[in-house]
PDB file of N, CA and C in Angstrom:
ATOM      1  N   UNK A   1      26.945  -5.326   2.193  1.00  0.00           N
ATOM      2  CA  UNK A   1      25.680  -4.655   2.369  1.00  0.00           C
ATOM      3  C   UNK A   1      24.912  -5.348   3.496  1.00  0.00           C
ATOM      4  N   UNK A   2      24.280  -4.894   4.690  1.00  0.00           N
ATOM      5  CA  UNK A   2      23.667  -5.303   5.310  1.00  0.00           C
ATOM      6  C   UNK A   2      22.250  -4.867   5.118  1.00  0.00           C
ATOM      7  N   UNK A   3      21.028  -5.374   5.961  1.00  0.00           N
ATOM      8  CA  UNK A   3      19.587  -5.454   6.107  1.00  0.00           C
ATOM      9  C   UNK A   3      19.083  -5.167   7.590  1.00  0.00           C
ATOM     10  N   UNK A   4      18.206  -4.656   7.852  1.00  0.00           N
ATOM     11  CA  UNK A   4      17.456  -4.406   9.259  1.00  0.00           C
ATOM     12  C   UNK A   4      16.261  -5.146   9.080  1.00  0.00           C
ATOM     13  N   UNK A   5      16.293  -6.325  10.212  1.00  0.00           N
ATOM     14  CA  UNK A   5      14.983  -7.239   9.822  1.00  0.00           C
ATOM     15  C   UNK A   5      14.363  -6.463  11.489  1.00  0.00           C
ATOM     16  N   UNK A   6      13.094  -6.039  10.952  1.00  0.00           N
ATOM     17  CA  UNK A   6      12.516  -5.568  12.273  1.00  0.00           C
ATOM     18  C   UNK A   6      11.211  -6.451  12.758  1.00  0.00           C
ATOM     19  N   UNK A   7      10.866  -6.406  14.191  1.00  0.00           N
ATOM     20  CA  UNK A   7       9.886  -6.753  14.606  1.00  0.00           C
ATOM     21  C   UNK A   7       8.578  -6.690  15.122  1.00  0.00           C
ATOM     22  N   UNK A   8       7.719  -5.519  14.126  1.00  0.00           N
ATOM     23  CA  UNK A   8       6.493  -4.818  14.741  1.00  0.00           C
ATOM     24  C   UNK A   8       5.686  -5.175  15.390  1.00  0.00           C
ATOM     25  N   UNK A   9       5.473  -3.974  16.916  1.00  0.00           N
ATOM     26  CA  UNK A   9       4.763  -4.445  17.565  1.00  0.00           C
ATOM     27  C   UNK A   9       5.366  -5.584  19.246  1.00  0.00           C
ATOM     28  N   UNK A  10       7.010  -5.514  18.764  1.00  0.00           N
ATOM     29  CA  UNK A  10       7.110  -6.567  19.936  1.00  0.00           C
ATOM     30  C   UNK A  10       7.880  -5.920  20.777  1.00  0.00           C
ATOM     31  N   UNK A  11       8.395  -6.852  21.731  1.00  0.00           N
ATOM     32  CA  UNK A  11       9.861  -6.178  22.383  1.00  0.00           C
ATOM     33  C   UNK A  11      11.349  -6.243  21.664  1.00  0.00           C
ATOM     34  N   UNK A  12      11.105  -6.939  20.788  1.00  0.00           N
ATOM     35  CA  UNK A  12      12.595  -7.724  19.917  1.00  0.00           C
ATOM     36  C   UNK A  12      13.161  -5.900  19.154  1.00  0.00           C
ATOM     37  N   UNK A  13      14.421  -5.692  19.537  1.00  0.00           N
ATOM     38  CA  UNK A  13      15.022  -4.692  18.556  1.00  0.00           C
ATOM     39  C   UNK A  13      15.385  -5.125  17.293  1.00  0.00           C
ATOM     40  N   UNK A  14      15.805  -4.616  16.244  1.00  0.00           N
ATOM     41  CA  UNK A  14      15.796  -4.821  15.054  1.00  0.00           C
ATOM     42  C   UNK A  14      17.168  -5.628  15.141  1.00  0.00           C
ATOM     43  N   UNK A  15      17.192  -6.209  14.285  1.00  0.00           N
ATOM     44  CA  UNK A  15      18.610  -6.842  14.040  1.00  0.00           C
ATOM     45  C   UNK A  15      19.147  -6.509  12.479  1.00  0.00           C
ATOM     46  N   UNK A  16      20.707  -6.597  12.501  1.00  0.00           N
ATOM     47  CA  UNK A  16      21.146  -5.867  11.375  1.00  0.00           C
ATOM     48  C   UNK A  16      22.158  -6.970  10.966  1.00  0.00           C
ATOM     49  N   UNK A  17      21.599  -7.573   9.820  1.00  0.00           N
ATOM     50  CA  UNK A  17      22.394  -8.811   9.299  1.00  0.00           C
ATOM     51  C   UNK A  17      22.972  -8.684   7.886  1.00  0.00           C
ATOM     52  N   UNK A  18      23.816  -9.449   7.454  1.00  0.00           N
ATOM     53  CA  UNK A  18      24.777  -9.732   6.302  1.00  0.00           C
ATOM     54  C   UNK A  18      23.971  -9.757   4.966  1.00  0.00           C
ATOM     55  N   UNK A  19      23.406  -9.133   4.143  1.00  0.00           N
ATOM     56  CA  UNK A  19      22.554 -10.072   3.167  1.00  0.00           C
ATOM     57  C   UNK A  19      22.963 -10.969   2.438  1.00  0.00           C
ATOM     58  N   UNK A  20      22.224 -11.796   1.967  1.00  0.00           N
ATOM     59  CA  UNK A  20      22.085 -13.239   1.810  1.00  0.00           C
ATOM     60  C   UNK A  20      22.568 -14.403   3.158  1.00  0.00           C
ATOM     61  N   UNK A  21      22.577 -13.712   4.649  1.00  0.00           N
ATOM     62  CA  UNK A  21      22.307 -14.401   5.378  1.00  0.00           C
ATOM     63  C   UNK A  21      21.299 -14.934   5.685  1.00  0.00           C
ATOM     64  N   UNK A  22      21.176 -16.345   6.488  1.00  0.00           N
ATOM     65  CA  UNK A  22      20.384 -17.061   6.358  1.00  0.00           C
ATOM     66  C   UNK A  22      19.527 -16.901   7.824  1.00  0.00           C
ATOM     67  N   UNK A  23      18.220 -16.287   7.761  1.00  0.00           N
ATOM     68  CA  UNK A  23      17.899 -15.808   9.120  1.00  0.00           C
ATOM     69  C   UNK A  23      17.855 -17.139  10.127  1.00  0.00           C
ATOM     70  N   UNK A  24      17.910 -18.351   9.637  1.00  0.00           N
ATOM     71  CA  UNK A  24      17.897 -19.479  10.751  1.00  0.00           C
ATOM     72  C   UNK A  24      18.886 -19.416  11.784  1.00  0.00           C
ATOM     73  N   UNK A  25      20.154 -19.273  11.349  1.00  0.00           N
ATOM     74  CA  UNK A  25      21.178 -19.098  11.531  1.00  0.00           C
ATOM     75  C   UNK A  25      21.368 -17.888  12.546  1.00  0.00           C
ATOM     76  N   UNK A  26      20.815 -16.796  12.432  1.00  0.00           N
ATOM     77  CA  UNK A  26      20.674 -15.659  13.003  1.00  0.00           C
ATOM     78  C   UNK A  26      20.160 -15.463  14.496  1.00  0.00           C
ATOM     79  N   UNK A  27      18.805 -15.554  14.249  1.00  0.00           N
ATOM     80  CA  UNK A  27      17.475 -15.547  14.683  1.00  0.00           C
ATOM     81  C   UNK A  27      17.828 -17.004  16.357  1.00  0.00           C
ATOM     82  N   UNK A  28      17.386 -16.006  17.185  1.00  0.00           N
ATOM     83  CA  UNK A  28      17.324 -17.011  18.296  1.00  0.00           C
ATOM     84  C   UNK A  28      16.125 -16.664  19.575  1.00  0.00           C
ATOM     85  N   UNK A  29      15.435 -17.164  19.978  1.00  0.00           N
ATOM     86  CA  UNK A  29      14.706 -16.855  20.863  1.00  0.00           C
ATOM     87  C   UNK A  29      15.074 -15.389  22.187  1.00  0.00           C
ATOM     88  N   UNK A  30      16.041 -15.142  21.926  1.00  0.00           N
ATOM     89  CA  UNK A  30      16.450 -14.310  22.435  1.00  0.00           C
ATOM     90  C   UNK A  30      16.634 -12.705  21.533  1.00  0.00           C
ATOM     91  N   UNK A  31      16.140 -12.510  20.244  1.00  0.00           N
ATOM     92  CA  UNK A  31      16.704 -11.843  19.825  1.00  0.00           C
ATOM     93  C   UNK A  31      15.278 -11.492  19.033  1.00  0.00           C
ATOM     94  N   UNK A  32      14.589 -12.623  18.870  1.00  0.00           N
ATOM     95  CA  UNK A  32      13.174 -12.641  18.170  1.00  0.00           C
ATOM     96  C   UNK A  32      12.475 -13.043  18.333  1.00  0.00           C
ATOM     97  N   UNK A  33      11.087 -12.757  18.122  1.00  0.00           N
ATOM     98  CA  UNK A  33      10.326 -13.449  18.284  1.00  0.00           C
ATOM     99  C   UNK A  33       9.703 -15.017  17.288  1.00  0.00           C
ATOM    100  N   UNK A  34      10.505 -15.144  16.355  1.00  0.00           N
ATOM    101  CA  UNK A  34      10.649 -15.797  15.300  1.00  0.00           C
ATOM    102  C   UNK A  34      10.501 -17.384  15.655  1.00  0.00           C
ATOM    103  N   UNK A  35      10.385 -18.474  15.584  1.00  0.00           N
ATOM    104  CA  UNK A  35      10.422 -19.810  16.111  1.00  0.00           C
ATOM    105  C   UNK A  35      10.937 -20.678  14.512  1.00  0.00           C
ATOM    106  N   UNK A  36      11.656 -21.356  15.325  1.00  0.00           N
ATOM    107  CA  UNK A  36      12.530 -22.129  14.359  1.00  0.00           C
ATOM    108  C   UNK A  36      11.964 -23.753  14.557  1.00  0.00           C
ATOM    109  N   UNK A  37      11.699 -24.528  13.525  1.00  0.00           N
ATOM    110  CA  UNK A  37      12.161 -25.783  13.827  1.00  0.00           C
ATOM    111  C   UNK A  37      12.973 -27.041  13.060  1.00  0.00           C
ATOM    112  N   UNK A  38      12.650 -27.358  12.141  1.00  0.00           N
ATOM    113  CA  UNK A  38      13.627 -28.191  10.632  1.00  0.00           C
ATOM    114  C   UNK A  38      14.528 -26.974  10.271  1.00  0.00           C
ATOM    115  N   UNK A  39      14.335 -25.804   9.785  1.00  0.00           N
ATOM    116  CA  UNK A  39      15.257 -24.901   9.774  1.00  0.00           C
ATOM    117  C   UNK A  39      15.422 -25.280   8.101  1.00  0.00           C
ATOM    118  N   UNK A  40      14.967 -25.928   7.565  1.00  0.00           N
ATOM    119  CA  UNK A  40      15.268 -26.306   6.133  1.00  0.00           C
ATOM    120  C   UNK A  40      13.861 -26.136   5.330  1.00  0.00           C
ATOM    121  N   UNK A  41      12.519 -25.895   5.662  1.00  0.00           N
ATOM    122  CA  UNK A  41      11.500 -25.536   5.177  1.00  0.00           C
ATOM    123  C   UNK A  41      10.558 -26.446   4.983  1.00  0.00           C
ATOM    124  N   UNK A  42      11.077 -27.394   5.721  1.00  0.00           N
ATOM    125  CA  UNK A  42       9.626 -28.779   5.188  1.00  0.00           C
ATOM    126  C   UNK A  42       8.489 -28.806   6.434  1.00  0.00           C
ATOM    127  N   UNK A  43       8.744 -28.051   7.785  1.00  0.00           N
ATOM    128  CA  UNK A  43       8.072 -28.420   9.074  1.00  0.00           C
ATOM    129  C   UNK A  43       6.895 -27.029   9.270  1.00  0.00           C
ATOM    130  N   UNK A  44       7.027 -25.805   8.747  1.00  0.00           N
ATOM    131  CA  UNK A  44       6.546 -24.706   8.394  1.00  0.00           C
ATOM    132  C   UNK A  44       6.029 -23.594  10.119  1.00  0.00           C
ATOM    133  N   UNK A  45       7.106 -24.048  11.099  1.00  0.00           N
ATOM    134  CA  UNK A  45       7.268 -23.726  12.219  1.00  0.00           C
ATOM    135  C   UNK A  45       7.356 -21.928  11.731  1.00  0.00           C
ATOM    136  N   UNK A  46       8.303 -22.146  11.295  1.00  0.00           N
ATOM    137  CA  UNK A  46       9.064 -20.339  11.148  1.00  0.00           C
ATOM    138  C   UNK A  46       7.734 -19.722  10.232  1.00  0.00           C
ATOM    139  N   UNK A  47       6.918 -20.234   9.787  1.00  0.00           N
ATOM    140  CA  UNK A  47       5.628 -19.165   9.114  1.00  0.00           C
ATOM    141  C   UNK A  47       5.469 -17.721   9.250  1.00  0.00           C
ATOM    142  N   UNK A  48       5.740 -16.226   8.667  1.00  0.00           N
ATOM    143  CA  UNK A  48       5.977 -15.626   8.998  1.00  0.00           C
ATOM    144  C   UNK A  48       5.054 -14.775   7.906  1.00  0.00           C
ATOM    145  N   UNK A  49       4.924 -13.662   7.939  1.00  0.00           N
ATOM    146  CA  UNK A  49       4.010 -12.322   7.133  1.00  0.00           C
ATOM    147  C   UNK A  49       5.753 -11.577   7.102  1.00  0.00           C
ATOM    148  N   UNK A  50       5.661 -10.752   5.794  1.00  0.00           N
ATOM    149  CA  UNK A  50       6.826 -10.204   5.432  1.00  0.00           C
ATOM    150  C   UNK A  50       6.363  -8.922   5.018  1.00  0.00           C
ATOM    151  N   UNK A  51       6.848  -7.720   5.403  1.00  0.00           N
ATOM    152  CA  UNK A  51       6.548  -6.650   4.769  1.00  0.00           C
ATOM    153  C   UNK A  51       8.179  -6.249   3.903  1.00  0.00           C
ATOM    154  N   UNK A  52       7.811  -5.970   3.049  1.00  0.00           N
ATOM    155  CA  UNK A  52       9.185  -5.274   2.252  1.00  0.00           C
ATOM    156  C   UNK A  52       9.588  -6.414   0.695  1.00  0.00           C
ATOM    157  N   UNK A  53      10.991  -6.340   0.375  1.00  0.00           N
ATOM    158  CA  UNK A  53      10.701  -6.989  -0.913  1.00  0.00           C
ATOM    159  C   UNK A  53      12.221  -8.047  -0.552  1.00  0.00           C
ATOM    160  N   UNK A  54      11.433  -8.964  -1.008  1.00  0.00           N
ATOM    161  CA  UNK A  54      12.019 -10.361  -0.490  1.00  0.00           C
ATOM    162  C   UNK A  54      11.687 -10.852  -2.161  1.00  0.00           C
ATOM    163  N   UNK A  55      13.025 -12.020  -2.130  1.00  0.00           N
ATOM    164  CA  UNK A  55      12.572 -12.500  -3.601  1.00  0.00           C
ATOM    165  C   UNK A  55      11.494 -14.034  -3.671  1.00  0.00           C
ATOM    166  N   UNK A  56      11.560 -14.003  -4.564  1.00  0.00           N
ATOM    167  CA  UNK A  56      10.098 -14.474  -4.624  1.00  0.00           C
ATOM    168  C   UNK A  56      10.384 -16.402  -3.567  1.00  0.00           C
ATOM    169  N   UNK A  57       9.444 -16.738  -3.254  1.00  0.00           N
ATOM    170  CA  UNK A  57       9.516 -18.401  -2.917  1.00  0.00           C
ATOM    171  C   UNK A  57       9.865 -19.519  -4.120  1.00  0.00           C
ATOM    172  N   UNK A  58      10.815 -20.874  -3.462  1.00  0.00           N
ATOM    173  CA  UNK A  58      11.282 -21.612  -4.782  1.00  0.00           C
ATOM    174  C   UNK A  58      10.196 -22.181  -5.060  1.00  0.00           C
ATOM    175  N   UNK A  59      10.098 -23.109  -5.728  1.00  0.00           N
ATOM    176  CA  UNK A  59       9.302 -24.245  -5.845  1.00  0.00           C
ATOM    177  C   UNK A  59       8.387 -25.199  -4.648  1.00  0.00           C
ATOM    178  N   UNK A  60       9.783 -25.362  -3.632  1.00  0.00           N
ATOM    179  CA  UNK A  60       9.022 -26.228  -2.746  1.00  0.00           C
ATOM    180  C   UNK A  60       8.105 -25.258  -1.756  1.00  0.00           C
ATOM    181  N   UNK A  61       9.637 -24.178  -1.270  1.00  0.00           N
ATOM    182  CA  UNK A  61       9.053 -23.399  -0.234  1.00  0.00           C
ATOM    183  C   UNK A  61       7.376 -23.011  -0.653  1.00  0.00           C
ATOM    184  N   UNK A  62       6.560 -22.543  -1.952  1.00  0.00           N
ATOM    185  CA  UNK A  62       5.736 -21.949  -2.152  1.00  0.00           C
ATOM    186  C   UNK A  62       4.791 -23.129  -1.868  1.00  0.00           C
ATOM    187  N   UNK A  63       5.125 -24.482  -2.214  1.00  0.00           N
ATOM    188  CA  UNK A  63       4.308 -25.691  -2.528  1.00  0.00           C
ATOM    189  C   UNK A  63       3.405 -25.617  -1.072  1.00  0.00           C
ATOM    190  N   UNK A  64       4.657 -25.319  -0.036  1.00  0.00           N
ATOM    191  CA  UNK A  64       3.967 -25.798   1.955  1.00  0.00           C
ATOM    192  C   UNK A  64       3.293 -24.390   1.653  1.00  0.00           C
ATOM    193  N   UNK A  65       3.529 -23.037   1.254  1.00  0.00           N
ATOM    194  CA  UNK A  65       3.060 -21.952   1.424  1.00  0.00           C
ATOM    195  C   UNK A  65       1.497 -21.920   1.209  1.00  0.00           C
ATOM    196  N   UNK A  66       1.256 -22.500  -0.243  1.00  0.00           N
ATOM    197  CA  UNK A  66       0.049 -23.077  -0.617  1.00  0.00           C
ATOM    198  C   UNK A  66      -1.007 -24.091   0.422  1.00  0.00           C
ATOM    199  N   UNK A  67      -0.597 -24.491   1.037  1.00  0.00           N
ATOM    200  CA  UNK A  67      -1.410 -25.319   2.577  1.00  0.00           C
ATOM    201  C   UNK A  67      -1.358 -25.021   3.271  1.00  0.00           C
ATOM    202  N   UNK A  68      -0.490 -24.043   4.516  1.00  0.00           N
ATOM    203  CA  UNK A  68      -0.180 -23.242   5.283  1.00  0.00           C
ATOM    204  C   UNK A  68      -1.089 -22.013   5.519  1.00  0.00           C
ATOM    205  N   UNK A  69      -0.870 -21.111   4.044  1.00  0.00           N
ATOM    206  CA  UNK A  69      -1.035 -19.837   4.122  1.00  0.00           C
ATOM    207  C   UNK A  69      -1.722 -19.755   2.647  1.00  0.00           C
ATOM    208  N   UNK A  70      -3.103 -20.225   2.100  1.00  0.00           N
ATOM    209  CA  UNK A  70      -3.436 -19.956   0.783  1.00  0.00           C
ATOM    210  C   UNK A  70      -3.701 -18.606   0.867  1.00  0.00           C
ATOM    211  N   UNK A  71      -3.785 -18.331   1.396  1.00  0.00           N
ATOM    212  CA  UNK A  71      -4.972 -16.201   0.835  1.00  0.00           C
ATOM    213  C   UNK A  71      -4.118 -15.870   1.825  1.00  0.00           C
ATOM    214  N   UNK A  72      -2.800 -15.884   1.939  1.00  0.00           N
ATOM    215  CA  UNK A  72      -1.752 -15.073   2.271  1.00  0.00           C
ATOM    216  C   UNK A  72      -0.408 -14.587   1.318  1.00  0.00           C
ATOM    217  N   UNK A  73      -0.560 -13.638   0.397  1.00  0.00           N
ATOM    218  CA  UNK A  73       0.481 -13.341  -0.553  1.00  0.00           C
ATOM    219  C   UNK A  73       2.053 -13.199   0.266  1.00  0.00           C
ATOM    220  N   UNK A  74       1.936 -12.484   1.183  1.00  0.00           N
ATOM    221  CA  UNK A  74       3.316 -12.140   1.657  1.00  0.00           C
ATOM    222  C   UNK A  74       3.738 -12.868   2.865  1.00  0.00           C
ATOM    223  N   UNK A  75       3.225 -14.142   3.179  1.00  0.00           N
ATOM    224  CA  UNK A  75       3.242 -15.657   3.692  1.00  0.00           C
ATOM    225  C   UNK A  75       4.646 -15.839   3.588  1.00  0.00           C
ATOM    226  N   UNK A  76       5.715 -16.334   3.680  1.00  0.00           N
ATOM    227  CA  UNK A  76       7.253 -16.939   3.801  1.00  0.00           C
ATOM    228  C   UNK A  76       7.731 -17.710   4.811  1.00  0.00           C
ATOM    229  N   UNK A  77       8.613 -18.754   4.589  1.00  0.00           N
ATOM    230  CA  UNK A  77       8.802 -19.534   5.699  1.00  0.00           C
ATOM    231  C   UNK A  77      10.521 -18.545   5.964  1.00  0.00           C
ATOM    232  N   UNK A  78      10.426 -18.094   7.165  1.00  0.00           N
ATOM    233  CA  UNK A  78      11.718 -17.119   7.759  1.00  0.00           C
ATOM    234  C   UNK A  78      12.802 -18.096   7.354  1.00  0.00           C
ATOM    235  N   UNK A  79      12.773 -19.303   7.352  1.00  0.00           N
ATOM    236  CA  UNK A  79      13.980 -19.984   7.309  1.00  0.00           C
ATOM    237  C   UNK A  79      15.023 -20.160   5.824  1.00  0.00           C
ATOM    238  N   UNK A  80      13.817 -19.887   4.874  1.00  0.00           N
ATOM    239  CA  UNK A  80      14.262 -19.798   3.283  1.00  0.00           C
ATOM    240  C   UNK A  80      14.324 -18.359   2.918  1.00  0.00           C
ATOM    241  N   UNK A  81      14.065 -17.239   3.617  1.00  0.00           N
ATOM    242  CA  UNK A  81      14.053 -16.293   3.152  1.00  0.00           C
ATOM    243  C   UNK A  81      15.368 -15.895   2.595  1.00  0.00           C
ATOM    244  N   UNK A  82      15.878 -15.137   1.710  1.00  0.00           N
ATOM    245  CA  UNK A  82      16.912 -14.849   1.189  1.00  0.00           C
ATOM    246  C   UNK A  82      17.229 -13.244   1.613  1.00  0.00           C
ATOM    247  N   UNK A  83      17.969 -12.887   2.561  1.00  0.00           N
ATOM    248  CA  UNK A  83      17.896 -11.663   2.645  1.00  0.00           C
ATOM    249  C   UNK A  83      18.575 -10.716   1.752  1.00  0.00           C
ATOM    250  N   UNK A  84      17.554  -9.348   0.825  1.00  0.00           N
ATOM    251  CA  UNK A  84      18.262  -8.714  -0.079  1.00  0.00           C
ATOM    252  C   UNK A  84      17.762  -6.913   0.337  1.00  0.00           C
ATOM    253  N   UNK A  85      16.741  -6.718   1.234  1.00  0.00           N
ATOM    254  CA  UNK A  85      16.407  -5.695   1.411  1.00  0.00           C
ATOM    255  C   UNK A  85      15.997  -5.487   3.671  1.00  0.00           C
ATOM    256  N   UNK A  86      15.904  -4.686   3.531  1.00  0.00           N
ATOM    257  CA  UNK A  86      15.271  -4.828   5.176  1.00  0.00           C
ATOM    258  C   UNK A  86      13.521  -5.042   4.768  1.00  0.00           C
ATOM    259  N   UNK A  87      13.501  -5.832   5.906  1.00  0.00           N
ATOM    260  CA  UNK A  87      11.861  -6.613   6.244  1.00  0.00           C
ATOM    261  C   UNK A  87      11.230  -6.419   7.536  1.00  0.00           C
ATOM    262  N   UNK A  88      10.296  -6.290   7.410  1.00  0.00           N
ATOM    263  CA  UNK A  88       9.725  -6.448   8.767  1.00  0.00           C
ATOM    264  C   UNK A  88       8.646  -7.533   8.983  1.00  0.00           C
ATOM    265  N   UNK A  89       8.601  -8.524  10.243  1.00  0.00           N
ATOM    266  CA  UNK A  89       8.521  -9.895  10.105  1.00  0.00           C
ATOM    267  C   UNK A  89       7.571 -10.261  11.268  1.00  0.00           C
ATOM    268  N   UNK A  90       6.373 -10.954  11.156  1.00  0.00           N
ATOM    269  CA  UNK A  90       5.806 -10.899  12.310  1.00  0.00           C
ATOM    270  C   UNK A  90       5.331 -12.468  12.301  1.00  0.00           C
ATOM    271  N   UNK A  91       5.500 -13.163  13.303  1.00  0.00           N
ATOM    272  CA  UNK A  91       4.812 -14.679  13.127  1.00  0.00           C
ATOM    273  C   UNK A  91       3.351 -14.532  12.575  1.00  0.00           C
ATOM    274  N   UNK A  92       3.523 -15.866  11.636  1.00  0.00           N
ATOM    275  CA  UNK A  92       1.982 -16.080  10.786  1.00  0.00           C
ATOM    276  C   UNK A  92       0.867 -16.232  11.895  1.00  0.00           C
ATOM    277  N   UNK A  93      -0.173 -15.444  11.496  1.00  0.00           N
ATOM    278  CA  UNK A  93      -1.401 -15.727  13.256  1.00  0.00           C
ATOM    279  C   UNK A  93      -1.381 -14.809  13.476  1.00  0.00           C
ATOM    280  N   UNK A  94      -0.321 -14.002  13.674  1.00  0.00           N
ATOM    281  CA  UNK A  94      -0.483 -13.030  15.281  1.00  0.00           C
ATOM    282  C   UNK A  94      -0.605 -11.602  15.083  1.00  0.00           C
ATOM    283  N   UNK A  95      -1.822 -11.138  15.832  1.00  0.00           N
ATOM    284  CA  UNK A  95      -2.626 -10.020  15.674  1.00  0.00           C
ATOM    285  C   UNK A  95      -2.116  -9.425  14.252  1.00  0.00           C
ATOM    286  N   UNK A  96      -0.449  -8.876  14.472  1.00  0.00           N
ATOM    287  CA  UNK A  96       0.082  -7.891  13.626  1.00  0.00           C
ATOM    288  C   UNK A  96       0.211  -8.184  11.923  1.00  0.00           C
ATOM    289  N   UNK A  97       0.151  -9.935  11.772  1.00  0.00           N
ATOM    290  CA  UNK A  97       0.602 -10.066  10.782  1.00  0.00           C
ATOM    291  C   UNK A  97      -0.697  -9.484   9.719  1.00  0.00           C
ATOM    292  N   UNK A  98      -0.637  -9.206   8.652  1.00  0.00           N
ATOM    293  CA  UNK A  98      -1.876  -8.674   7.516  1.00  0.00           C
ATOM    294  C   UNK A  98      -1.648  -9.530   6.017  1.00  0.00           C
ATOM    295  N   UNK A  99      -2.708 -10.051   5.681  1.00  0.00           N
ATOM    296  CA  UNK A  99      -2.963 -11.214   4.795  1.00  0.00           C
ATOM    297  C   UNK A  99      -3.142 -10.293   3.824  1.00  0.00           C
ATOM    298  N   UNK A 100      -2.732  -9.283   3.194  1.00  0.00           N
ATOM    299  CA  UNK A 100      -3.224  -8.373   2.273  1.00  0.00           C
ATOM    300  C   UNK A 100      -1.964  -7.575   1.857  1.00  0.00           C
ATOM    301  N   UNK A 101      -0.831  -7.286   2.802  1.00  0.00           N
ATOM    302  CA  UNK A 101       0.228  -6.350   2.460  1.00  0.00           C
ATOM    303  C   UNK A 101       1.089  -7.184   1.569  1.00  0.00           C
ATOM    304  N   UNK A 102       1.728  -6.578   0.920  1.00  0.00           N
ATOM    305  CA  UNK A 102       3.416  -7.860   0.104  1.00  0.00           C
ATOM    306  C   UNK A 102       4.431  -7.206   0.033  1.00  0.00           C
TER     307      UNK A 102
END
């Protein structure tokens, strides 16, 4: 089963990945607008707004989510995301992302 992770609003075309691939892995400056850095969830570089249904954050991931992004429900670090549905993904900040959608 694959997923269409899209990018509203940018130049990036959608990309169509494996689910339960790991978008770090994926995702390259060339393909997204996405920014990577630990790639493991402790540095909170990849901060991202998620539209669609993603499963929920673990323990830690939610812990940085909580300092990062408090009054952001659909807040995720791109790098832990678990892909199970198509998403659409916009860096945390920027104009497009909305602190209100999930």
């Amino acid at each position: 089963m694959s997923c269409k992770i899209s990018f509203p609003n940018t130049d990036h075309a959608p990309v169509i990945l494996t689910t339960h691939t790991p978008l770090a892995d994926e995702l390259t400056v060339q393909n997204s607008p996405i920014l990577f850095g630990c790639r493991t969830g402790i540095c909170g570089t990849c901060l991202v707004t998620v539209t669609g249904e993603a499963p929920p954050p673990d323990a830690d991931e939610q812990e940085l989510l909580d300092v990062l992004a408090p009054d952001c429900p659909n807040a995720r670090l791109a790098c832990q995301l678990d892909l199970t549905h198509d998403l659409k993904i916009c860096p945390y900040g920027s104009p497009d992302h909305n602190s209100n959608s999930v």
